[in-house]
N, C-alpha and C. Protein backbone atom coordinates (compact mmCIF):
# COMPACT_ATOMS: atom_id res chain seq x y z
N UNK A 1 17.12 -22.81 -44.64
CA UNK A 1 16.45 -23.57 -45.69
C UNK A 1 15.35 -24.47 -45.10
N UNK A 2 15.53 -25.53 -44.04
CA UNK A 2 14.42 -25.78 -43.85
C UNK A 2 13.40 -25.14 -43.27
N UNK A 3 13.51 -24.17 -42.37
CA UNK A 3 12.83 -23.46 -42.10
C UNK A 3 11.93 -23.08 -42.80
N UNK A 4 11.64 -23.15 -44.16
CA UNK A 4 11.36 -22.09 -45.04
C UNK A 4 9.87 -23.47 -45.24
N UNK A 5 10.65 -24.62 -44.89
CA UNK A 5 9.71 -25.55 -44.86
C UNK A 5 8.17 -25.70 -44.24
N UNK A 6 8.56 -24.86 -43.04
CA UNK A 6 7.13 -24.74 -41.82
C UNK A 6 6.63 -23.80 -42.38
N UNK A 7 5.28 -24.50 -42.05
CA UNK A 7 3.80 -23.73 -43.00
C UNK A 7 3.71 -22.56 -41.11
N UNK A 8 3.76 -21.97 -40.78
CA UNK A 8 3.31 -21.43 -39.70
C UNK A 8 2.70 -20.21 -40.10
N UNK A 9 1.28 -20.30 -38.92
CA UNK A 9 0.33 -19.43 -39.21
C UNK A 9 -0.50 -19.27 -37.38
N UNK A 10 -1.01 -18.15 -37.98
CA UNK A 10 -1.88 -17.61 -36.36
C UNK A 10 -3.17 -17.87 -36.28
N UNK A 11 -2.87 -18.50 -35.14
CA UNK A 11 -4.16 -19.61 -34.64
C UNK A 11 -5.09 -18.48 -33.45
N UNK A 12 -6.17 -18.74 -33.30
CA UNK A 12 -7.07 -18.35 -32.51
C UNK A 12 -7.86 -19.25 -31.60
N UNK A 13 -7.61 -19.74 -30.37
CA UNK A 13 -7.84 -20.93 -29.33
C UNK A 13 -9.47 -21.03 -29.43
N UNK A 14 -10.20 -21.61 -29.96
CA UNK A 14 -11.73 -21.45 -29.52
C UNK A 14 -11.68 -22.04 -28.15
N UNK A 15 -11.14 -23.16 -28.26
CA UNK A 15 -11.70 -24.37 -26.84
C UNK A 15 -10.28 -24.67 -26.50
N UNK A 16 -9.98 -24.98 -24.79
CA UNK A 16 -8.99 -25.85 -24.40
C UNK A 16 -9.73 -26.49 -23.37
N UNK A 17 -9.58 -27.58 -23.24
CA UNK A 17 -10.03 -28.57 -22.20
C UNK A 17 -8.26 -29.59 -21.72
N UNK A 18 -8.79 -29.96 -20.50
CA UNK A 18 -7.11 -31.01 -20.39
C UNK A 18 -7.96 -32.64 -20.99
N UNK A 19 -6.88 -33.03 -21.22
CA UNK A 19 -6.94 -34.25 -22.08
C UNK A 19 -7.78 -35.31 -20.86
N UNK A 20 -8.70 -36.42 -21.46
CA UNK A 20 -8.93 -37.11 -20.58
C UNK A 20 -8.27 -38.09 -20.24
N UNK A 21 -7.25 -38.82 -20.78
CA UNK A 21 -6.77 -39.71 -20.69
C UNK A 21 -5.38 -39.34 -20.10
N UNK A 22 -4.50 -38.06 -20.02
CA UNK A 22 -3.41 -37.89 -19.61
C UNK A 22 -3.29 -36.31 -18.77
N UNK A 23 -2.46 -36.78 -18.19
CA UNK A 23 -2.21 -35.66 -16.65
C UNK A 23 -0.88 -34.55 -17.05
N UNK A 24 -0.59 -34.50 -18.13
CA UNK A 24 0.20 -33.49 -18.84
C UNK A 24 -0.42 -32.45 -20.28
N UNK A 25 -1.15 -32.96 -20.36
CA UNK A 25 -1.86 -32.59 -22.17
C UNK A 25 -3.17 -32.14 -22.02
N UNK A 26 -2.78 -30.84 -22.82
CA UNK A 26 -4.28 -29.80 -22.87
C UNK A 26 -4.72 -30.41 -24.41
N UNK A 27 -5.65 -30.17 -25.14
CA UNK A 27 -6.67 -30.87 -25.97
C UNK A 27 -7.49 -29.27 -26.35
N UNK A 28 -7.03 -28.63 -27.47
CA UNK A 28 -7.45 -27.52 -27.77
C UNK A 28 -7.98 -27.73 -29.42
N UNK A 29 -8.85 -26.50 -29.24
CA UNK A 29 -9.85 -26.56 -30.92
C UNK A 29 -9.40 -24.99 -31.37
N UNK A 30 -8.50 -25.07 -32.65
CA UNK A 30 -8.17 -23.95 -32.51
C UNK A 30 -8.83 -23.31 -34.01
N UNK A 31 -8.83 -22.01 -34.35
CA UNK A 31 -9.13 -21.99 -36.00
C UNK A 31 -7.51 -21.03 -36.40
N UNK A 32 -7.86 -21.91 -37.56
CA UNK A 32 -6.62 -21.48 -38.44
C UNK A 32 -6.82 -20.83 -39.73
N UNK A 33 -8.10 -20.11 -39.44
CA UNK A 33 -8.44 -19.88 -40.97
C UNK A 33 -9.19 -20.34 -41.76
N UNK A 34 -8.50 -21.36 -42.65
CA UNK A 34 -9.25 -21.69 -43.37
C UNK A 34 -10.23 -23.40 -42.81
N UNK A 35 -9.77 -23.55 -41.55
CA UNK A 35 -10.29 -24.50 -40.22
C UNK A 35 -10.06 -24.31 -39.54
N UNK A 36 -10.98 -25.33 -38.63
CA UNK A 36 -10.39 -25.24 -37.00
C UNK A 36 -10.04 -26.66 -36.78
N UNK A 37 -9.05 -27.05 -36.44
CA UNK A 37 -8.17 -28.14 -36.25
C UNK A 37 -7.80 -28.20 -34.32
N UNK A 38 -7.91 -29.46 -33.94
CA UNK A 38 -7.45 -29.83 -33.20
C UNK A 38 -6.44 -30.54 -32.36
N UNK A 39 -5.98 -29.70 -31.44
CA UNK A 39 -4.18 -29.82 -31.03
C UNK A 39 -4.03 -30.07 -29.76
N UNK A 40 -3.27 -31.38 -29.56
CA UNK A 40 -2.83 -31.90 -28.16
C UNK A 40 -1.58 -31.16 -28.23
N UNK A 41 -1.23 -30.96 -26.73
CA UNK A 41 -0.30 -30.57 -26.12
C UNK A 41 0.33 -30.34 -25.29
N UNK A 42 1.23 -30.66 -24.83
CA UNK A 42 1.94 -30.98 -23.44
C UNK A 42 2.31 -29.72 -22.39
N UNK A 43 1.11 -28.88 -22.22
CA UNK A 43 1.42 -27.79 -21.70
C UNK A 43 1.02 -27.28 -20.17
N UNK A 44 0.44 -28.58 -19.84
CA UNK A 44 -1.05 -28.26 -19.07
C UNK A 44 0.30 -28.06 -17.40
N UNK A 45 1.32 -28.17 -17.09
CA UNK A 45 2.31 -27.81 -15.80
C UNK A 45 2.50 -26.11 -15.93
N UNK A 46 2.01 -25.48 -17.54
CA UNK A 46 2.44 -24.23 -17.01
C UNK A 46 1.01 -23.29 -17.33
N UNK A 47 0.03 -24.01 -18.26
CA UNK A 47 -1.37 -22.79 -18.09
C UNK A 47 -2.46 -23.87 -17.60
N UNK A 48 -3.29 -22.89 -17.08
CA UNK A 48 -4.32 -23.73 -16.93
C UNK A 48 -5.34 -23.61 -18.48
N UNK A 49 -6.52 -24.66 -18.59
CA UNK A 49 -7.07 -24.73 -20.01
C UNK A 49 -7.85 -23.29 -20.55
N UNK A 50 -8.70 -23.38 -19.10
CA UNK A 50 -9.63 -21.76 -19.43
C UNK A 50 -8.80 -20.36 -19.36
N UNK A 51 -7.22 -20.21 -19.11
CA UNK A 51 -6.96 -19.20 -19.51
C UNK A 51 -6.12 -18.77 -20.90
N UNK A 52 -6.39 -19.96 -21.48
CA UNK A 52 -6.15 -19.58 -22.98
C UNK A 52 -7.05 -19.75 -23.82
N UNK A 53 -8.01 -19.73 -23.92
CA UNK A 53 -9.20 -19.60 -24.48
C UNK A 53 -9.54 -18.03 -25.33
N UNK A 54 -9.64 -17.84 -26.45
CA UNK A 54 -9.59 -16.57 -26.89
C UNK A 54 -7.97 -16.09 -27.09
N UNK A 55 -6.69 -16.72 -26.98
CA UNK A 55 -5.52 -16.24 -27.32
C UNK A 55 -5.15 -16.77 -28.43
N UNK A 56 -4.47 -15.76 -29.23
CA UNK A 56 -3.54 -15.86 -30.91
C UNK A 56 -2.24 -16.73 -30.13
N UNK A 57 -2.23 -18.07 -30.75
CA UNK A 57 -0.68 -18.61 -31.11
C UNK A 57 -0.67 -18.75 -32.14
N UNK A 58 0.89 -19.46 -32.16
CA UNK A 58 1.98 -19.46 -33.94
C UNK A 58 1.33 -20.97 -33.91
N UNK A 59 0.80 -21.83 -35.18
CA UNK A 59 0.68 -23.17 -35.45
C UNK A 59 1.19 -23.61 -36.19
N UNK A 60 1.97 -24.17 -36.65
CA UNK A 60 2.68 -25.28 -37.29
C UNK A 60 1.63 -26.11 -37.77
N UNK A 61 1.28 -25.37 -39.04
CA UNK A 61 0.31 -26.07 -40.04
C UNK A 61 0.47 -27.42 -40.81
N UNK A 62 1.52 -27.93 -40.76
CA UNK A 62 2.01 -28.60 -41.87
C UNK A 62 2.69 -29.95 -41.61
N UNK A 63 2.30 -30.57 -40.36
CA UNK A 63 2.79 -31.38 -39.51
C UNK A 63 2.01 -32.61 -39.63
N UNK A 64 2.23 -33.82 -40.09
CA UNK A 64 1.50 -34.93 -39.77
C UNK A 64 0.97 -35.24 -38.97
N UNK A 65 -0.37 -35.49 -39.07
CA UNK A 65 -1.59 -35.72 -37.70
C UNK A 65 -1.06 -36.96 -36.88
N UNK A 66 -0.76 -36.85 -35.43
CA UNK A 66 -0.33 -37.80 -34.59
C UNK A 66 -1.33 -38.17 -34.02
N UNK A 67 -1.32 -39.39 -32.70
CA UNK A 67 -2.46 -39.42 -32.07
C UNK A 67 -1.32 -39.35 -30.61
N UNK A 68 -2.29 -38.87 -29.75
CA UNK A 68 -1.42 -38.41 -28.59
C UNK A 68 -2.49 -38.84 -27.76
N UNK A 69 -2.26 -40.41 -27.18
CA UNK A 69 -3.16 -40.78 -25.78
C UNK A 69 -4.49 -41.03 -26.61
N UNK A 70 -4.56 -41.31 -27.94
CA UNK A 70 -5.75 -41.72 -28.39
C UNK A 70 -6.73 -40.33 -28.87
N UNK A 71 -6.12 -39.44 -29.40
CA UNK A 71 -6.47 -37.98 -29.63
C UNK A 71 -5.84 -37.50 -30.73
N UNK A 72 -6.52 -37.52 -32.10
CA UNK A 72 -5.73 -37.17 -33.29
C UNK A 72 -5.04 -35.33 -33.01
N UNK A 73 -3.97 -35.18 -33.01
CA UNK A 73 -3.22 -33.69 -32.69
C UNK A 73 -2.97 -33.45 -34.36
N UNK A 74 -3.68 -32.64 -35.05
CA UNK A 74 -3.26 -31.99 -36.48
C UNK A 74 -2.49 -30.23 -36.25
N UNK A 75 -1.41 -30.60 -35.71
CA UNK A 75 -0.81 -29.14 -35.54
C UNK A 75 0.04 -29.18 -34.23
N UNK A 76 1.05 -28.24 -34.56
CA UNK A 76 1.50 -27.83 -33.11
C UNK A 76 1.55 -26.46 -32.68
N UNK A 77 1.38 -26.31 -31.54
CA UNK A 77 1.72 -24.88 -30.88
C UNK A 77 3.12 -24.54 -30.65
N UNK A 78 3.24 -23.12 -31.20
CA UNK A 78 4.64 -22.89 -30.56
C UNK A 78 4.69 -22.57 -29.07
N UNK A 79 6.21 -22.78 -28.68
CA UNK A 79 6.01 -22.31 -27.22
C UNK A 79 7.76 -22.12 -27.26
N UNK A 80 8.22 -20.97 -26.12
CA UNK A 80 9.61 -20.97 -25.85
C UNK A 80 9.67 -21.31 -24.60
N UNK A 81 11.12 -22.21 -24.06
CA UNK A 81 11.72 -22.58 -23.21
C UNK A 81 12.52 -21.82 -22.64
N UNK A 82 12.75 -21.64 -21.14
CA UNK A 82 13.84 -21.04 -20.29
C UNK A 82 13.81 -21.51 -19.18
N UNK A 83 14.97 -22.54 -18.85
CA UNK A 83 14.96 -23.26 -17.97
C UNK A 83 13.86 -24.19 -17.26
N UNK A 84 12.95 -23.90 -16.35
CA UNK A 84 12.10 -24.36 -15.92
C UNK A 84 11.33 -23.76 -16.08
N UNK A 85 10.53 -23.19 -17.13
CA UNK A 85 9.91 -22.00 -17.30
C UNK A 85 9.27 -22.61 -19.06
N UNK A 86 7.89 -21.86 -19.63
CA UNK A 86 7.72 -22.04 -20.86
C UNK A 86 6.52 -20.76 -20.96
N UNK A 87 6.73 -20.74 -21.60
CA UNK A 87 5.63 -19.46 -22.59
C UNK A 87 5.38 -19.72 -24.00
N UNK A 88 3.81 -19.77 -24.17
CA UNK A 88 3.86 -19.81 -25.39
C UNK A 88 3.95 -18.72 -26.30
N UNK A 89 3.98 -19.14 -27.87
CA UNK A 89 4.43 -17.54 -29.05
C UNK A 89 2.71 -17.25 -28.90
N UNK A 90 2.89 -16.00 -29.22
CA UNK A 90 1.32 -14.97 -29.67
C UNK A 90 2.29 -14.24 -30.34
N UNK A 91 0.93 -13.32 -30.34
CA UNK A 91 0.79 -12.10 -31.44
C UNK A 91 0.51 -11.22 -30.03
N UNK A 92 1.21 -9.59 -30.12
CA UNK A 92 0.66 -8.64 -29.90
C UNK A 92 -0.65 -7.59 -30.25
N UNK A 93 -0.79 -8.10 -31.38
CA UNK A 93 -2.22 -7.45 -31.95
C UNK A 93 -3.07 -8.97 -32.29
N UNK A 94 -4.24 -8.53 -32.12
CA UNK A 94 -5.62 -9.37 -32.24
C UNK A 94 -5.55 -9.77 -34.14
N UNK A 95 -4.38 -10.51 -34.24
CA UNK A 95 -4.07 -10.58 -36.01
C UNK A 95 -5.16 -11.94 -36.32
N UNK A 96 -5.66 -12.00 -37.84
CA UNK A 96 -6.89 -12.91 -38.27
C UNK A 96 -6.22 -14.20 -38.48
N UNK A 97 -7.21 -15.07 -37.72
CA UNK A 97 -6.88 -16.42 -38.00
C UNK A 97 -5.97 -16.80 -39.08
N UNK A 98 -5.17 -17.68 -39.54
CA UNK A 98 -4.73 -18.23 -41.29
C UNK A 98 -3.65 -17.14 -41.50
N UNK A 99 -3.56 -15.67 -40.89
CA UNK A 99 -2.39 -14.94 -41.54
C UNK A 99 -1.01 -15.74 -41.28
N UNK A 100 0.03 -15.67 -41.96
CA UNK A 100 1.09 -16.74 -42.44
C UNK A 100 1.89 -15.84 -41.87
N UNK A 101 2.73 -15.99 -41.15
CA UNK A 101 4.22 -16.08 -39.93
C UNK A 101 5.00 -16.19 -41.03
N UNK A 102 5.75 -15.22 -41.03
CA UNK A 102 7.08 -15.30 -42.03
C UNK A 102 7.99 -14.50 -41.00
């Protein structure tokens, strides 16, 4: 049931840069379709910025805009955990910005 709650949809990375103010957090411009919204994120120990540039993730559309280190974050990226280890979600096919993750 809540689940049913998350707006999630497939994002397309235009830009990642690492955050200027913090030594953990990438600072990405992503489009979602019907925008491109921008998303901090605590990822920067397992990719570097320029090799996600041009990759489909899952976004969590529907999330109250935080500020992270002085950086409004409207969205989150998915990512899975295994132990010391993280990967983020994609898509196997090149799917269009805004299509909705069910």
């Amino acid at each position: 049931e809540d689940f049913t709650k998350l707006d999630l949809v497939v994002g397309k990375i235009l830009e990642a840069n690492d955050h200027p103010n913090a030594d953990k957090l990438l600072v990405f411009k992503v489009d979602i379709g019907s925008e491109t919204r921008t998303i901090v994120s605590g990822i920067k120990k397992w990719y570097k910025a320029e090799d996600l540039v041009g990759k489909n993730v899952i976004v969590v559309k529907n999330l109250a805009p935080r500020k992270m280190r002085g950086i409004e974050s409207q969205g989150m990226l998915l990512a899975a955990d295994f132990g010391d280890d993280l990967t983020m979600v994609s898509t196997l096919a090149d799917i269009k910005p805004g299509s909705k993750v069910s």
